[in-house]
C-alpha atoms as a PDB file:
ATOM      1  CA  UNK A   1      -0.940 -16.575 -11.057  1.00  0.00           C
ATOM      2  CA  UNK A   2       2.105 -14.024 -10.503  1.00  0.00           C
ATOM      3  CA  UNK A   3       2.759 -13.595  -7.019  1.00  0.00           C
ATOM      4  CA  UNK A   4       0.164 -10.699  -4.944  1.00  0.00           C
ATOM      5  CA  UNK A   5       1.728  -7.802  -3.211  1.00  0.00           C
ATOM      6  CA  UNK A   6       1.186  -7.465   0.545  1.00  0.00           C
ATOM      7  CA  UNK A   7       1.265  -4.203   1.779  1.00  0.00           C
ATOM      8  CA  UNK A   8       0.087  -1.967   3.668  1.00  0.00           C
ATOM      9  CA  UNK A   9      -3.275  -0.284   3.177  1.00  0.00           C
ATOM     10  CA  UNK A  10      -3.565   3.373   1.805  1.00  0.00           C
ATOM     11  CA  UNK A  11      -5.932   6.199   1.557  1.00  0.00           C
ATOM     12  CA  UNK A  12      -7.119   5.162  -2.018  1.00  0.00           C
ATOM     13  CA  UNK A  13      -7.767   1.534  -1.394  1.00  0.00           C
ATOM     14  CA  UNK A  14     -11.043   2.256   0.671  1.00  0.00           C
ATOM     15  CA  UNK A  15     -13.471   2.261  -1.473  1.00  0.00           C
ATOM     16  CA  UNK A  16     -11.923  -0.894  -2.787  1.00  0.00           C
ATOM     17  CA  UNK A  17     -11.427  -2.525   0.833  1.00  0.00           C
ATOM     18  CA  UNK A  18     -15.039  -1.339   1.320  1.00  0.00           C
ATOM     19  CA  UNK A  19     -16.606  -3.401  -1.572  1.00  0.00           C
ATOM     20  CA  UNK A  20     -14.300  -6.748  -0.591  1.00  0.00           C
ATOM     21  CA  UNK A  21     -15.776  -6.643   2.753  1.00  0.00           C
ATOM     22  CA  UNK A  22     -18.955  -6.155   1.939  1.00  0.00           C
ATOM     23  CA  UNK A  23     -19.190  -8.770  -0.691  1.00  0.00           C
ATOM     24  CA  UNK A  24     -17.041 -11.928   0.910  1.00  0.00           C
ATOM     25  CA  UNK A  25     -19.748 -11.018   4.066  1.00  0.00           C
ATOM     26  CA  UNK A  26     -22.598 -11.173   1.874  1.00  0.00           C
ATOM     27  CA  UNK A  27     -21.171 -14.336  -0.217  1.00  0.00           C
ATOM     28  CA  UNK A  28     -21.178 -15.874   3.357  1.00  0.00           C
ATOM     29  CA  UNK A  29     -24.881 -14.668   4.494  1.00  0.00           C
ATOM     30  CA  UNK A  30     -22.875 -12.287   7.304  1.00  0.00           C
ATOM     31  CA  UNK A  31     -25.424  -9.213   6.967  1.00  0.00           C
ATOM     32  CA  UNK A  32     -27.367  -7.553   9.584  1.00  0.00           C
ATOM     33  CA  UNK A  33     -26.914  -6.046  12.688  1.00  0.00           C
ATOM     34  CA  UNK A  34     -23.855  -8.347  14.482  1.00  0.00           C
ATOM     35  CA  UNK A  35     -21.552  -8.390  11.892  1.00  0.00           C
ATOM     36  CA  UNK A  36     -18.539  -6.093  10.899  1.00  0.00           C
ATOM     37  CA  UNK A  37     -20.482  -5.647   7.428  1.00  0.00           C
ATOM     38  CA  UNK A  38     -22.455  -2.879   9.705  1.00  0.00           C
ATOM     39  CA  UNK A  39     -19.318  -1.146  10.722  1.00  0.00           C
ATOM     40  CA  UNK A  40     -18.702   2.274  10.253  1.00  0.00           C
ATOM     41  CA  UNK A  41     -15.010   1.965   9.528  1.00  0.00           C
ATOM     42  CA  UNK A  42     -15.836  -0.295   6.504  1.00  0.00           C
ATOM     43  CA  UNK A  43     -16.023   2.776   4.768  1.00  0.00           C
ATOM     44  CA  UNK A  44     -12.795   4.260   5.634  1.00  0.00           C
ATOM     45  CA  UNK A  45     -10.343   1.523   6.897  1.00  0.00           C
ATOM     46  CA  UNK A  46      -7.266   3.832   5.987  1.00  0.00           C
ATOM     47  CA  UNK A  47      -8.109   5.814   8.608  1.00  0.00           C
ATOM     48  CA  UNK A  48      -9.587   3.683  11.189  1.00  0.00           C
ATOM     49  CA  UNK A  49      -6.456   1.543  11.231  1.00  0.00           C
ATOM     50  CA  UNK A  50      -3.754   4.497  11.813  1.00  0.00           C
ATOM     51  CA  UNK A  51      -2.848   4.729  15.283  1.00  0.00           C
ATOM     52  CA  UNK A  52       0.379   3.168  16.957  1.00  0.00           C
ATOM     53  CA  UNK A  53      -1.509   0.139  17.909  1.00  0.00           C
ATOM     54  CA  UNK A  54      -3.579  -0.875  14.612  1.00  0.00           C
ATOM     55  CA  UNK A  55      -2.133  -2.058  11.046  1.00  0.00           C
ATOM     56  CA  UNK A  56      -4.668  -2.940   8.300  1.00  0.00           C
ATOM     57  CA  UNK A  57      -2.905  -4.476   4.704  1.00  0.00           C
ATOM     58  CA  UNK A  58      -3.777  -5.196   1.604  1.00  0.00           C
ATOM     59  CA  UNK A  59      -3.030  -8.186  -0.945  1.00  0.00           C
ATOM     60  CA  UNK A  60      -2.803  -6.831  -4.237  1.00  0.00           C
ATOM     61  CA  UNK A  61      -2.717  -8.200  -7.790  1.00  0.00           C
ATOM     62  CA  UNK A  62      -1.828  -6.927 -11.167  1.00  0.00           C
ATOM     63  CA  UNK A  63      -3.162  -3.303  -9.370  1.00  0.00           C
ATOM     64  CA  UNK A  64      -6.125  -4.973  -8.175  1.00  0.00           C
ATOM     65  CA  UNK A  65      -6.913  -4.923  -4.303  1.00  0.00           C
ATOM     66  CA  UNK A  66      -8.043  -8.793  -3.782  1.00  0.00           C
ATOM     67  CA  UNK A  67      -7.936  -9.358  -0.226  1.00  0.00           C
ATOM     68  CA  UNK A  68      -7.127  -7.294   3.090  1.00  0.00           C
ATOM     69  CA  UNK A  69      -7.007  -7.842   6.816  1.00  0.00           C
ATOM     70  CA  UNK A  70      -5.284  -6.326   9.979  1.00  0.00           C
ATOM     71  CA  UNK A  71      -5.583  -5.718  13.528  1.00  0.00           C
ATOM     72  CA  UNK A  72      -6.461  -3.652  16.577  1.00  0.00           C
ATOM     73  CA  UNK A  73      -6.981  -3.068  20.234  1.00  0.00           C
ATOM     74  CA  UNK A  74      -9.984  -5.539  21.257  1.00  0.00           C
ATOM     75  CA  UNK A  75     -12.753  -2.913  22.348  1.00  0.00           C
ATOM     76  CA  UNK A  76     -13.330  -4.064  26.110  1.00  0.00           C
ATOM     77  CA  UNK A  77     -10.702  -5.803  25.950  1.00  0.00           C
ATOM     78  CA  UNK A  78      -7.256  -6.190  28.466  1.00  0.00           C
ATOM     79  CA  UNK A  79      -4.524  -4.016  26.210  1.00  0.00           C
ATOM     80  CA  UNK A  80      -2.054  -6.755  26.001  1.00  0.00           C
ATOM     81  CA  UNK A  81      -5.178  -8.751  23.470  1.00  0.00           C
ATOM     82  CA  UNK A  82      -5.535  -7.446  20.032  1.00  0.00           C
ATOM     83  CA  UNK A  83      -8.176  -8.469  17.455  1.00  0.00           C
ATOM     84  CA  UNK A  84      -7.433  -9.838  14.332  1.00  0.00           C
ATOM     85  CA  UNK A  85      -9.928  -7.617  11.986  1.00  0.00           C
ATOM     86  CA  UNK A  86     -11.242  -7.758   8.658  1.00  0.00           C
ATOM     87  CA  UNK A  87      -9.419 -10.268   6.873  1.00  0.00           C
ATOM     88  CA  UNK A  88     -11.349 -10.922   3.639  1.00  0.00           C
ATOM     89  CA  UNK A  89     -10.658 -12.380   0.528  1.00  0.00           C
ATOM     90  CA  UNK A  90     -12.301 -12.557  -2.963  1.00  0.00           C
ATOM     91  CA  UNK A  91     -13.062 -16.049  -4.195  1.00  0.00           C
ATOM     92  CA  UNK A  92     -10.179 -15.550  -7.545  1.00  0.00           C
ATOM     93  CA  UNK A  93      -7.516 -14.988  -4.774  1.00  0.00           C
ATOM     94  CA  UNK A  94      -8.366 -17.879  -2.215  1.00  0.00           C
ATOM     95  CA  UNK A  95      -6.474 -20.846  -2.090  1.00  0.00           C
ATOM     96  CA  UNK A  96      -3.060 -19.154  -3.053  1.00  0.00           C
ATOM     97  CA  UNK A  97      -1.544 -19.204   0.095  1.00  0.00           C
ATOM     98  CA  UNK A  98      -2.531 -15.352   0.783  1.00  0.00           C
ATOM     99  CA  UNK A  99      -4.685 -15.771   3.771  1.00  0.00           C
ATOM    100  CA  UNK A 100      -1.830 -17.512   5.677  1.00  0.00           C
ATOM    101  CA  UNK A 101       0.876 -15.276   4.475  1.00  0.00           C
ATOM    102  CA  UNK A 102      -1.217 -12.292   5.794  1.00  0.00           C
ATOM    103  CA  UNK A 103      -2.387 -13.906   9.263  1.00  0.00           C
ATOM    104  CA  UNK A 104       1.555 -14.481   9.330  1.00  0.00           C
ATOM    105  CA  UNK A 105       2.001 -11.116   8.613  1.00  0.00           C
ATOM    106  CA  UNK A 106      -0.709  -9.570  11.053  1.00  0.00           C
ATOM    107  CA  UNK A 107       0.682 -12.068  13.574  1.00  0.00           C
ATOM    108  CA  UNK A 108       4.362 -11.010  13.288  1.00  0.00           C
ATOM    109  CA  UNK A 109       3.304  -6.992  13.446  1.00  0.00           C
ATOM    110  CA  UNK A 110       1.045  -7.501  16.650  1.00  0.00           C
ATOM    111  CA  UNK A 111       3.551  -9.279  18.213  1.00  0.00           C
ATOM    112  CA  UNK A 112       6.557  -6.356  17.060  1.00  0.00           C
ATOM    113  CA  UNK A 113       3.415  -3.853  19.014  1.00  0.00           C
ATOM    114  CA  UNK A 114       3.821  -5.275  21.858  1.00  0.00           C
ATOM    115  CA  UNK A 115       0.598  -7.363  22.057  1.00  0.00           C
ATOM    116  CA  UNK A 116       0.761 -10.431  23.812  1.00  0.00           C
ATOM    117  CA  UNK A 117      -2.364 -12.374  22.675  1.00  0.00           C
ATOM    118  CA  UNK A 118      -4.510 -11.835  19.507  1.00  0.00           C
ATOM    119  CA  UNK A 119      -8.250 -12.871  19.626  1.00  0.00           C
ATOM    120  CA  UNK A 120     -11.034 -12.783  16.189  1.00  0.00           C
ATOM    121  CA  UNK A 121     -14.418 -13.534  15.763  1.00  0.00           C
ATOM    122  CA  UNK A 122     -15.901 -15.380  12.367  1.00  0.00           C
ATOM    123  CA  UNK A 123     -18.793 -17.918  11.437  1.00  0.00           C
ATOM    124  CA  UNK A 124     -18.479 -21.406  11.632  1.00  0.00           C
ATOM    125  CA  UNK A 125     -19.604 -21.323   7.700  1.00  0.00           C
ATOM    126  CA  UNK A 126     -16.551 -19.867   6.942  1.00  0.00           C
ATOM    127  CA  UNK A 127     -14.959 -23.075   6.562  1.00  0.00           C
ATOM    128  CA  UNK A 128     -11.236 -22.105   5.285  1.00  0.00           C
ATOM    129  CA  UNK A 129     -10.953 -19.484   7.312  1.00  0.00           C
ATOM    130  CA  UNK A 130     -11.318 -21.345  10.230  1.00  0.00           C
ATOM    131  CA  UNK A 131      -8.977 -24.095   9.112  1.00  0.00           C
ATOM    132  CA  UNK A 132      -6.427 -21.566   8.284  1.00  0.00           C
ATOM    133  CA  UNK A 133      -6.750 -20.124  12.347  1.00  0.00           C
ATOM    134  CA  UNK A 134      -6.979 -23.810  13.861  1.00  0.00           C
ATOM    135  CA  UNK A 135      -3.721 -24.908  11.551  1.00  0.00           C
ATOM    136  CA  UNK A 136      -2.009 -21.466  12.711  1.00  0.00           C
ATOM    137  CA  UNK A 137      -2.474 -22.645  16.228  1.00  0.00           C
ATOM    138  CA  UNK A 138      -5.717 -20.307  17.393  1.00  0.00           C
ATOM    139  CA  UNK A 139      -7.207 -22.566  20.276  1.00  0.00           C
ATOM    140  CA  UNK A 140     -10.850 -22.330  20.131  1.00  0.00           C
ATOM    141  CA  UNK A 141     -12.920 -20.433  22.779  1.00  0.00           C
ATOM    142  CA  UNK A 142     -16.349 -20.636  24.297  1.00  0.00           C
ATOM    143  CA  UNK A 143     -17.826 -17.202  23.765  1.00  0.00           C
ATOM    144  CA  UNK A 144     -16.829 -13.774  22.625  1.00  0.00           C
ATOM    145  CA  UNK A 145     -14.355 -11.376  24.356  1.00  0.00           C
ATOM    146  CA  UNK A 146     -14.044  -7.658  24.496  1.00  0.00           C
ATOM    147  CA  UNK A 147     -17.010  -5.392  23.514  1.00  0.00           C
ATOM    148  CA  UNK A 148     -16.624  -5.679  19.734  1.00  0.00           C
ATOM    149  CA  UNK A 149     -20.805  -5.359  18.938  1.00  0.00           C
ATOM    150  CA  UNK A 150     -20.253  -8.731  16.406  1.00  0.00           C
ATOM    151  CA  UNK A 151     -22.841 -10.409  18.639  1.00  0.00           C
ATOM    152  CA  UNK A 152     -23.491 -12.513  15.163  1.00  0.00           C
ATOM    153  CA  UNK A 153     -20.515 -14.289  15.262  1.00  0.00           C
ATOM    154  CA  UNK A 154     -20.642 -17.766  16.525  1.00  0.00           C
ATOM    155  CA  UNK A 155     -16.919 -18.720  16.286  1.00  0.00           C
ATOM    156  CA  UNK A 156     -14.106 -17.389  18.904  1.00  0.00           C
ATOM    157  CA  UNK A 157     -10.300 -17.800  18.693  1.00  0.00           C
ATOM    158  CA  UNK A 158      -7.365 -16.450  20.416  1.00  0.00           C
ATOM    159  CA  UNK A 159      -3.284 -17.207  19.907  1.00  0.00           C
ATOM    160  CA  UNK A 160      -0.767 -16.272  22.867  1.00  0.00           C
ATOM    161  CA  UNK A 161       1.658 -14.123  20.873  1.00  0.00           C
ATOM    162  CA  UNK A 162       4.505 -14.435  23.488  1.00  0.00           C
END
């Protein structure tokens, strides 16, 4: 496989970004009310993800958006935590090194934003995913943070950034 682009997301990926998320999530049986599938920025990431505190990227392929992920202010949350948000791959693009290059990447831009700890909720299910945060360094916490309405989630994470 030629190497994927990283960058970051634009206006014209939503719809694209929209379909990712919603299939990995259903792939993994993450539907219903308490999971990010039930959104409302699914629809229109490019704009949720635009103000001085959020980034949201894409992995790209041959023109194809593959993957995506990015970050945010944890709703409820301190202001020195961000959320890791969103990071979602499709199954041709996994296990090509993209999901660590873009939780490196996410990492690195939180960090350059001035956030000093960055916390994400997934499912235990999601086995590689949660590999990929516990190899990263994420420690594992007892119970959610912040008011992000994923009360489905079962899995909690955080990584000082400082």
């Amino acid at each position: 496989m030629s190497t994927p682009i990283l960058r970051p997301i634009q206006a014209a990926d939503n719809a694209q970004v929209a379909k990712i998320i919603r299939q990995v999530m259903t792939e993994f049986s993450c539907v219903g009310p308490g999971f990010s599938i039930e959104d409302p920025e699914v629809d229109h990431m490019y704009e949720a993800y635009q103000g001085d505190k959020a980034a949201f990227f894409v992995v790209e392929h041959q023109g194809q958006v593959l993957g995506c992920g990015g970050f945010g202010p944890l709703s409820g949350g301190d202001g020195a935590t961000c959320e890791l948000k969103k990071m979602y791959f499709l199954s041709e693009i996994r296990g090509h090194g993209m999901g660590k290059k873009l939780l490196n990447h996410c990492i690195e831009a939180a960090t350059q934003k001035g956030y000093q700890r960055m916390y994400l909720e997934t499912v235990n299910r999601m086995t590689s995913a949660n590999a990929l945060y516990r190899l990263r360094g994420f420690q594992q916490l007892q119970g959610a943070e912040g008011a992000t309405g994923h009360s489905s989630c079962d899995t909690f994470y955080a990584l000082a950034l400082v």
